[in-house]
PDB file of N, CA and C in Angstrom:
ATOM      1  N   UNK A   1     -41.705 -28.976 -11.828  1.00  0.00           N
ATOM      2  CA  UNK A   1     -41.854 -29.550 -10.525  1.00  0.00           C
ATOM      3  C   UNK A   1     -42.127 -28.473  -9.470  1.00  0.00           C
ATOM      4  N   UNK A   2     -41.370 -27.437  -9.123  1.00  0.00           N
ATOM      5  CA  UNK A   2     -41.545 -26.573  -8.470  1.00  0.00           C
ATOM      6  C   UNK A   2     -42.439 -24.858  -8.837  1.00  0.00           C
ATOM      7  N   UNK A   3     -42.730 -24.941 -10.583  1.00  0.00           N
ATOM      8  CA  UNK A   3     -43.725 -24.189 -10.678  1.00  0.00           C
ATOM      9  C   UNK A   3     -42.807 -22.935 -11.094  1.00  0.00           C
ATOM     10  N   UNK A   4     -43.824 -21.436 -11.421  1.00  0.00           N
ATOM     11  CA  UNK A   4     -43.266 -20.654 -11.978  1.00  0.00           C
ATOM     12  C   UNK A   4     -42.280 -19.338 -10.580  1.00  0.00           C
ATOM     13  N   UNK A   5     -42.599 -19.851  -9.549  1.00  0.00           N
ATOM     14  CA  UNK A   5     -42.776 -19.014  -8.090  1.00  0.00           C
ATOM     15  C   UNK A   5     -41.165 -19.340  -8.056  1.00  0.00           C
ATOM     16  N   UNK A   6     -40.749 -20.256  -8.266  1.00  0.00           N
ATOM     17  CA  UNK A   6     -39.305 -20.413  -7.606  1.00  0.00           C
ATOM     18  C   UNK A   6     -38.284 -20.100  -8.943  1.00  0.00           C
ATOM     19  N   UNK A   7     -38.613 -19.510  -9.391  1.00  0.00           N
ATOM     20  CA  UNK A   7     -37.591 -19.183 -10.422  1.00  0.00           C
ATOM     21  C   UNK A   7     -37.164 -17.721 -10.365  1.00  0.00           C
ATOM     22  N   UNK A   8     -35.898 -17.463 -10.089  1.00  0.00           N
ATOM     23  CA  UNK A   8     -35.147 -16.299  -9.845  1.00  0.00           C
ATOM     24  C   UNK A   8     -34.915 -15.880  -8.257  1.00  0.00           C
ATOM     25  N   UNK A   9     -36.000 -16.420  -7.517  1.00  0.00           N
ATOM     26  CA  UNK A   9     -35.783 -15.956  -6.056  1.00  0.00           C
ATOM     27  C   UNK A   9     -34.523 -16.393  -5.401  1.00  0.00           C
ATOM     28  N   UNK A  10     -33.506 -17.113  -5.770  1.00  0.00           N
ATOM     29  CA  UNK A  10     -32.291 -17.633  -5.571  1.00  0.00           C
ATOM     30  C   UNK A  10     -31.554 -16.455  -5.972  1.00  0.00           C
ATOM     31  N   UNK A  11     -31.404 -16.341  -7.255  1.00  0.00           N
ATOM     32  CA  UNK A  11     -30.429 -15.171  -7.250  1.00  0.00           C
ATOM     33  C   UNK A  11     -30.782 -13.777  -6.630  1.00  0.00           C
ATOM     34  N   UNK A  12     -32.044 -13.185  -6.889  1.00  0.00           N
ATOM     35  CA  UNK A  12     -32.495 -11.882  -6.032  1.00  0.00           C
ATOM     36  C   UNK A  12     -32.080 -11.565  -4.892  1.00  0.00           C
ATOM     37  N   UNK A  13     -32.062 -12.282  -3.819  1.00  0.00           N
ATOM     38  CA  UNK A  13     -32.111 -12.030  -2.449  1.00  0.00           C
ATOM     39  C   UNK A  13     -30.404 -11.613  -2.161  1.00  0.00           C
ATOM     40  N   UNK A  14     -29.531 -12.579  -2.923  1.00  0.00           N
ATOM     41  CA  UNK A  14     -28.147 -11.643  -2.622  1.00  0.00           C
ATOM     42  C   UNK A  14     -27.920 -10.159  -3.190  1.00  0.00           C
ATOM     43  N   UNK A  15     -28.087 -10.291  -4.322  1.00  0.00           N
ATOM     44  CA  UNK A  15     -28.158  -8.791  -4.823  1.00  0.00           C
ATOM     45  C   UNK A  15     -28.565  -7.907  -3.640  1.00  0.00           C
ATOM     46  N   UNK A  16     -29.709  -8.226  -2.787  1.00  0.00           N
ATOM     47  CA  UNK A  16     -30.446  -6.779  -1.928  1.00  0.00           C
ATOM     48  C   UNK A  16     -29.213  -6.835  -0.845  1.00  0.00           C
ATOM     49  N   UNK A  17     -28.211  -7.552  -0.368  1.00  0.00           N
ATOM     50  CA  UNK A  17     -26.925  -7.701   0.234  1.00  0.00           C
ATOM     51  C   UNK A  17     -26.239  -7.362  -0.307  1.00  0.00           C
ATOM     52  N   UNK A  18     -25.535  -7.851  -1.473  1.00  0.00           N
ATOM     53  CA  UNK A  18     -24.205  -7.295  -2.250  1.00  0.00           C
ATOM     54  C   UNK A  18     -24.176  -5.699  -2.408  1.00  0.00           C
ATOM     55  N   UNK A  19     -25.683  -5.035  -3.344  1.00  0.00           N
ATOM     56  CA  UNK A  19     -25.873  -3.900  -4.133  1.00  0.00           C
ATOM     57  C   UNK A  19     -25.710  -3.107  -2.863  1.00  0.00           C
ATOM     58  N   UNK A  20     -26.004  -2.961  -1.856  1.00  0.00           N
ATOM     59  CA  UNK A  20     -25.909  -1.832  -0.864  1.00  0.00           C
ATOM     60  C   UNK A  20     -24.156  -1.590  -0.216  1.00  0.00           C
ATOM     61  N   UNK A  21     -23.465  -3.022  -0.413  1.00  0.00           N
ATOM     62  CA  UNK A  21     -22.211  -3.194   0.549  1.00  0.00           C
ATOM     63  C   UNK A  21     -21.500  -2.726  -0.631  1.00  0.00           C
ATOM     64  N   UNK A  22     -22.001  -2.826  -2.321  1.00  0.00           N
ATOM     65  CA  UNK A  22     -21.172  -2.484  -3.024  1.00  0.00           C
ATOM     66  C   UNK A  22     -20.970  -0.665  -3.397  1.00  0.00           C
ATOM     67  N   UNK A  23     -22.408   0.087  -2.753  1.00  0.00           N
ATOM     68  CA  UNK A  23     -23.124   1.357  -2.956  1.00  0.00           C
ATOM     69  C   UNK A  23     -21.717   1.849  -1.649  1.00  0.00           C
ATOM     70  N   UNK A  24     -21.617   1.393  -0.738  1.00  0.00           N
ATOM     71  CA  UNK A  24     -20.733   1.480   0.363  1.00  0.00           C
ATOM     72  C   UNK A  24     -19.336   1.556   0.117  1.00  0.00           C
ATOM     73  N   UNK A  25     -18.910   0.780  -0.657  1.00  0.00           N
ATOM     74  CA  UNK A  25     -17.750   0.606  -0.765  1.00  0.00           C
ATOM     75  C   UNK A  25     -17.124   1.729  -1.938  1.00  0.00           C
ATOM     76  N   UNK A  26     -18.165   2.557  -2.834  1.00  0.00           N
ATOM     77  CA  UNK A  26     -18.028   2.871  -4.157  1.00  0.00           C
ATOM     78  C   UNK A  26     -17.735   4.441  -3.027  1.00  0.00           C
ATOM     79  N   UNK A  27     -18.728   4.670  -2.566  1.00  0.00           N
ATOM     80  CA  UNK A  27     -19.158   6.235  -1.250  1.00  0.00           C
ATOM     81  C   UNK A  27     -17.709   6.361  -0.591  1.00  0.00           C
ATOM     82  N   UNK A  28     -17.356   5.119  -0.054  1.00  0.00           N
ATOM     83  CA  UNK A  28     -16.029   5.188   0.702  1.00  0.00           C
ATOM     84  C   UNK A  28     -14.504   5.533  -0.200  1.00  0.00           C
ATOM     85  N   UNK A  29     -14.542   4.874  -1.248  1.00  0.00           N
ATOM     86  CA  UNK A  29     -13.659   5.408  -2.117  1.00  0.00           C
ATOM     87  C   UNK A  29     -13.386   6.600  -2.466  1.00  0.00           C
ATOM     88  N   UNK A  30     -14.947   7.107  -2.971  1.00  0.00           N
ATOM     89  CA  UNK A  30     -14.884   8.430  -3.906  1.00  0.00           C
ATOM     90  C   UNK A  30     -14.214   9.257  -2.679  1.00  0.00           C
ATOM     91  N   UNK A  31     -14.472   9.185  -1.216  1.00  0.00           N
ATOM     92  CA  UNK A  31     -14.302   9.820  -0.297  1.00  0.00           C
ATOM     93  C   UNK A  31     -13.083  10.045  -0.011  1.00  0.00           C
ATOM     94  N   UNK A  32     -12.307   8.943   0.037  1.00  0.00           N
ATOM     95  CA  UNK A  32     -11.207   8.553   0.248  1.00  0.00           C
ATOM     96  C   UNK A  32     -10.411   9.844  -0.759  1.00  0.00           C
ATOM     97  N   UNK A  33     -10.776   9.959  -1.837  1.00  0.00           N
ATOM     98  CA  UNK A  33     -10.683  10.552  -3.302  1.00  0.00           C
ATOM     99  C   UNK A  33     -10.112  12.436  -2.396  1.00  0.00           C
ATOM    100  N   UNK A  34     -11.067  12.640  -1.683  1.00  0.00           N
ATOM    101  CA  UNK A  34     -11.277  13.934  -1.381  1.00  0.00           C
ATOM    102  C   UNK A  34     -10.232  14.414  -0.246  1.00  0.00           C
ATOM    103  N   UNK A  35      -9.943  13.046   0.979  1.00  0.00           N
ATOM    104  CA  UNK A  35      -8.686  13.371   1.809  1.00  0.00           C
ATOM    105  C   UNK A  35      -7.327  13.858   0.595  1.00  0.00           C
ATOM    106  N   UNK A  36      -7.041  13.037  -0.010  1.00  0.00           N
ATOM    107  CA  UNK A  36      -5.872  13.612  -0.479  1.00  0.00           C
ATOM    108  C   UNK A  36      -6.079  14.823  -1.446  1.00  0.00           C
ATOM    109  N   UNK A  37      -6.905  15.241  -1.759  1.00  0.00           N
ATOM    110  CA  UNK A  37      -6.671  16.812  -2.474  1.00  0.00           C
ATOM    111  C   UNK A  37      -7.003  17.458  -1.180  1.00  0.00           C
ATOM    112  N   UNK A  38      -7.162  17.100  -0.070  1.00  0.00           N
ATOM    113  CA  UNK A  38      -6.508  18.104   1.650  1.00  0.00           C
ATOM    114  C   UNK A  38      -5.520  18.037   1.729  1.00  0.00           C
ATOM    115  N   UNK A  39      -4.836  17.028   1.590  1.00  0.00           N
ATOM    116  CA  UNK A  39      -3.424  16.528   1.622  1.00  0.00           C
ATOM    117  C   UNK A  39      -2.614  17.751   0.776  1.00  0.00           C
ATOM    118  N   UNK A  40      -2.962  17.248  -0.386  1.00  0.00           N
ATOM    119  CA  UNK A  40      -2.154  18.132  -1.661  1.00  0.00           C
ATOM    120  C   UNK A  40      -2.378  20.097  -1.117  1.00  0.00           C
ATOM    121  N   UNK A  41      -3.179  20.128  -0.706  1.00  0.00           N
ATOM    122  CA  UNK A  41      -3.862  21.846  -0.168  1.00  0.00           C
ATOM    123  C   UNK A  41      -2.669  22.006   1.034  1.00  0.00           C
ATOM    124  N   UNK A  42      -2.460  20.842   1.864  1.00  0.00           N
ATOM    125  CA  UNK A  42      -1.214  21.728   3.020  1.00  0.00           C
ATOM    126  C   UNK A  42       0.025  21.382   2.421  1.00  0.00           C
ATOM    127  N   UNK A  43       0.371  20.421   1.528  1.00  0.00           N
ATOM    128  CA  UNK A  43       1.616  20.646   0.659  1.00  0.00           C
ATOM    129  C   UNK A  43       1.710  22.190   0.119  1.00  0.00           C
ATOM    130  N   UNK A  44       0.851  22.925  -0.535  1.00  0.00           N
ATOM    131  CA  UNK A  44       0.715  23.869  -1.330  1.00  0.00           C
ATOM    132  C   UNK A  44       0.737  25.044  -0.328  1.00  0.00           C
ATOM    133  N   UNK A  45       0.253  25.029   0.779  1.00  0.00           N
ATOM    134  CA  UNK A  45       0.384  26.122   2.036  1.00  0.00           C
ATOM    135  C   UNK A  45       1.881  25.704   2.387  1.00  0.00           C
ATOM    136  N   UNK A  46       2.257  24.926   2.354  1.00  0.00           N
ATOM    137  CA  UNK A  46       3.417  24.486   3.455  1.00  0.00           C
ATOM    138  C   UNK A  46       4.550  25.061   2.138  1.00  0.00           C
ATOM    139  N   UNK A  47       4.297  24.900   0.930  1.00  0.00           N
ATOM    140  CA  UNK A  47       5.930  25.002  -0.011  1.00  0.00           C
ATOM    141  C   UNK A  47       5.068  27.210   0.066  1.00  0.00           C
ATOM    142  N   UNK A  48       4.138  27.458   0.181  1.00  0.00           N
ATOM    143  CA  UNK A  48       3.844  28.911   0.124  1.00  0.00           C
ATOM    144  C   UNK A  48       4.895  29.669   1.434  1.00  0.00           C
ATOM    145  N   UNK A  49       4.786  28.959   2.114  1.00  0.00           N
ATOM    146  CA  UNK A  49       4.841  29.356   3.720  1.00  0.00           C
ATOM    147  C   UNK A  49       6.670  29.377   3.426  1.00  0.00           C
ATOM    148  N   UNK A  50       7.085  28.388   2.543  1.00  0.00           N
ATOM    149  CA  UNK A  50       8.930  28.418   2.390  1.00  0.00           C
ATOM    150  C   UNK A  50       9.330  29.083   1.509  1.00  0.00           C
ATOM    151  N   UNK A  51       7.912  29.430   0.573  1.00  0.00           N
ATOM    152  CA  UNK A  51       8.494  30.480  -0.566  1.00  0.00           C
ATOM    153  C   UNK A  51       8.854  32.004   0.375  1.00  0.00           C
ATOM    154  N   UNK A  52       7.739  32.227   1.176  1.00  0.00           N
ATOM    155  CA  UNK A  52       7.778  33.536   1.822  1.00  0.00           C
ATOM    156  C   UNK A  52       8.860  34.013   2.796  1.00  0.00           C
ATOM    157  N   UNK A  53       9.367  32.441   3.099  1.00  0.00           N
ATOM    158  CA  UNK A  53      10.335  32.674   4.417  1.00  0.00           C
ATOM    159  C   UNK A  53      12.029  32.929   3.305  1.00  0.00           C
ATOM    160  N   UNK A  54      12.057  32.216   2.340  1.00  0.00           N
ATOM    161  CA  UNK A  54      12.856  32.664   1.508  1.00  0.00           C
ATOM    162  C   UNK A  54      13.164  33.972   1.111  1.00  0.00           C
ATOM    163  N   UNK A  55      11.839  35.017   0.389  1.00  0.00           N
ATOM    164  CA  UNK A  55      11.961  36.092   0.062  1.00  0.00           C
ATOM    165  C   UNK A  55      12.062  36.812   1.340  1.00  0.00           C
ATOM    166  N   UNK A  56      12.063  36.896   2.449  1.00  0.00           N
ATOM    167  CA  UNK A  56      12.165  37.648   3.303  1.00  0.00           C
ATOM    168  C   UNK A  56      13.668  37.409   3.626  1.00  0.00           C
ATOM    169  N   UNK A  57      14.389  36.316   3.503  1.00  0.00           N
ATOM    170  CA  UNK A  57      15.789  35.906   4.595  1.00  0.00           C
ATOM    171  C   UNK A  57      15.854  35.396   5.216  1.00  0.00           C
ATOM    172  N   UNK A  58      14.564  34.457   5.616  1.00  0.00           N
ATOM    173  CA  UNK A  58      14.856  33.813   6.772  1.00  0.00           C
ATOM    174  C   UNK A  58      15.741  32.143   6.454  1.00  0.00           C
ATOM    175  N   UNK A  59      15.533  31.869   5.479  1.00  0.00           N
ATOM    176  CA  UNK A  59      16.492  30.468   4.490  1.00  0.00           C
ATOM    177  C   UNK A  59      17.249  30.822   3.620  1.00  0.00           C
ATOM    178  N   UNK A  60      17.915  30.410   3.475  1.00  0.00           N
ATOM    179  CA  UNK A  60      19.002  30.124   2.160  1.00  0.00           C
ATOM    180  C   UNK A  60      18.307  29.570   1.295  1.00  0.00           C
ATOM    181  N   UNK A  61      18.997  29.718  -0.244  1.00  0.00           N
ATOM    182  CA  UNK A  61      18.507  28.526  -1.609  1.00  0.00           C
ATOM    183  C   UNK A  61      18.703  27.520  -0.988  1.00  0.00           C
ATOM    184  N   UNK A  62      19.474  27.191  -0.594  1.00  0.00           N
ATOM    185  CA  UNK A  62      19.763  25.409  -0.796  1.00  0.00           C
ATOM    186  C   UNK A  62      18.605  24.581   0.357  1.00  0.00           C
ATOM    187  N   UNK A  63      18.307  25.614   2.033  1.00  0.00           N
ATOM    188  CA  UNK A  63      17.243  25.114   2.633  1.00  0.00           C
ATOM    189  C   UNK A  63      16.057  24.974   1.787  1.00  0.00           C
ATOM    190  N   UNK A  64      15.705  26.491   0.870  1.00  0.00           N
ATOM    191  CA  UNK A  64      14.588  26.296   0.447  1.00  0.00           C
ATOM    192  C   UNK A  64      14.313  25.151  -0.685  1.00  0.00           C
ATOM    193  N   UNK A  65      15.034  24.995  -1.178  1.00  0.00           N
ATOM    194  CA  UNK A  65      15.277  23.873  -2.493  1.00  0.00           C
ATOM    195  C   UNK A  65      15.545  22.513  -1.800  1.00  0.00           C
ATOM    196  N   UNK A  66      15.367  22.190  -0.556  1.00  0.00           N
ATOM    197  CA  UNK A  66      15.538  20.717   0.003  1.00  0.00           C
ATOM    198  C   UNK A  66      14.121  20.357   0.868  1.00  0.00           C
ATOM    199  N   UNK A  67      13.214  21.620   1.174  1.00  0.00           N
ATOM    200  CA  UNK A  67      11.794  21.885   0.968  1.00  0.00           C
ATOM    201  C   UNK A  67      11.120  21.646   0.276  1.00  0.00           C
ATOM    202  N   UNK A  68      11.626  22.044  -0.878  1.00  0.00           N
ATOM    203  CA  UNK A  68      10.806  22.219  -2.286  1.00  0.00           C
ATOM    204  C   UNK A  68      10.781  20.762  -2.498  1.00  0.00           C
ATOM    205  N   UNK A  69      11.727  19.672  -2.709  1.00  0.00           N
ATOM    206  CA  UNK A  69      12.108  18.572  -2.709  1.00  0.00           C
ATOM    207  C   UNK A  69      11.420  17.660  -2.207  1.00  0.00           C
ATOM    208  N   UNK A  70      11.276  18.028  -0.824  1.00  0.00           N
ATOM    209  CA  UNK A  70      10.920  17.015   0.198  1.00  0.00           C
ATOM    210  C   UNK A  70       9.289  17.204  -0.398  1.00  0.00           C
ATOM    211  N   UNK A  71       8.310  18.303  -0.390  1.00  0.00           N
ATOM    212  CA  UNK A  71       7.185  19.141  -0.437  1.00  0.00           C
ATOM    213  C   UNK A  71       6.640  17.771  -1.533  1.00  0.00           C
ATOM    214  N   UNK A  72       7.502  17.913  -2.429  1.00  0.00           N
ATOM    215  CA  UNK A  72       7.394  17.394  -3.905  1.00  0.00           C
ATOM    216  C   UNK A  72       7.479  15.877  -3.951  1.00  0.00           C
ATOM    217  N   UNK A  73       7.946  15.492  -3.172  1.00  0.00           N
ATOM    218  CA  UNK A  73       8.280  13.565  -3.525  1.00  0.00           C
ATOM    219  C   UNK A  73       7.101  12.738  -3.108  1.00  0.00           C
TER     220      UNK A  73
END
């Protein structure tokens, strides 16, 4: 009835909508991915920064080990 023209153009046209919002959403993730190994980088400066204040005197074990703790959870 309607010939060989109307077959598939129904489903096509969302795809060129979905495939880009889904290209978007995949970009935003991986990204997302990359804040927290920044995150994890000033954990790792921040427990460096209590190791040093330790070996010098400026904390006790038990400050530095409730650092270490906190650094860690």
């Amino acid at each position: 009835m309607y010939g060989y023209e109307w077959m598939g153009h129904g489903f096509f046209m969302p795809w060129m909508i979905v495939f880009p919002i889904m290209l978007l959403v995949f970009f935003m993730v991986m990204r997302g991915g990359r804040s927290s190994c920044h995150h994890r980088e000033k954990e790792d400066e921040a427990l460096e920064i209590a190791r040093k204040r330790f070996a010098r005197g400026e904390i006790d074990e038990e400050a530095f080990e409730k650092i270490k703790e906190k650094l860690n959870a």
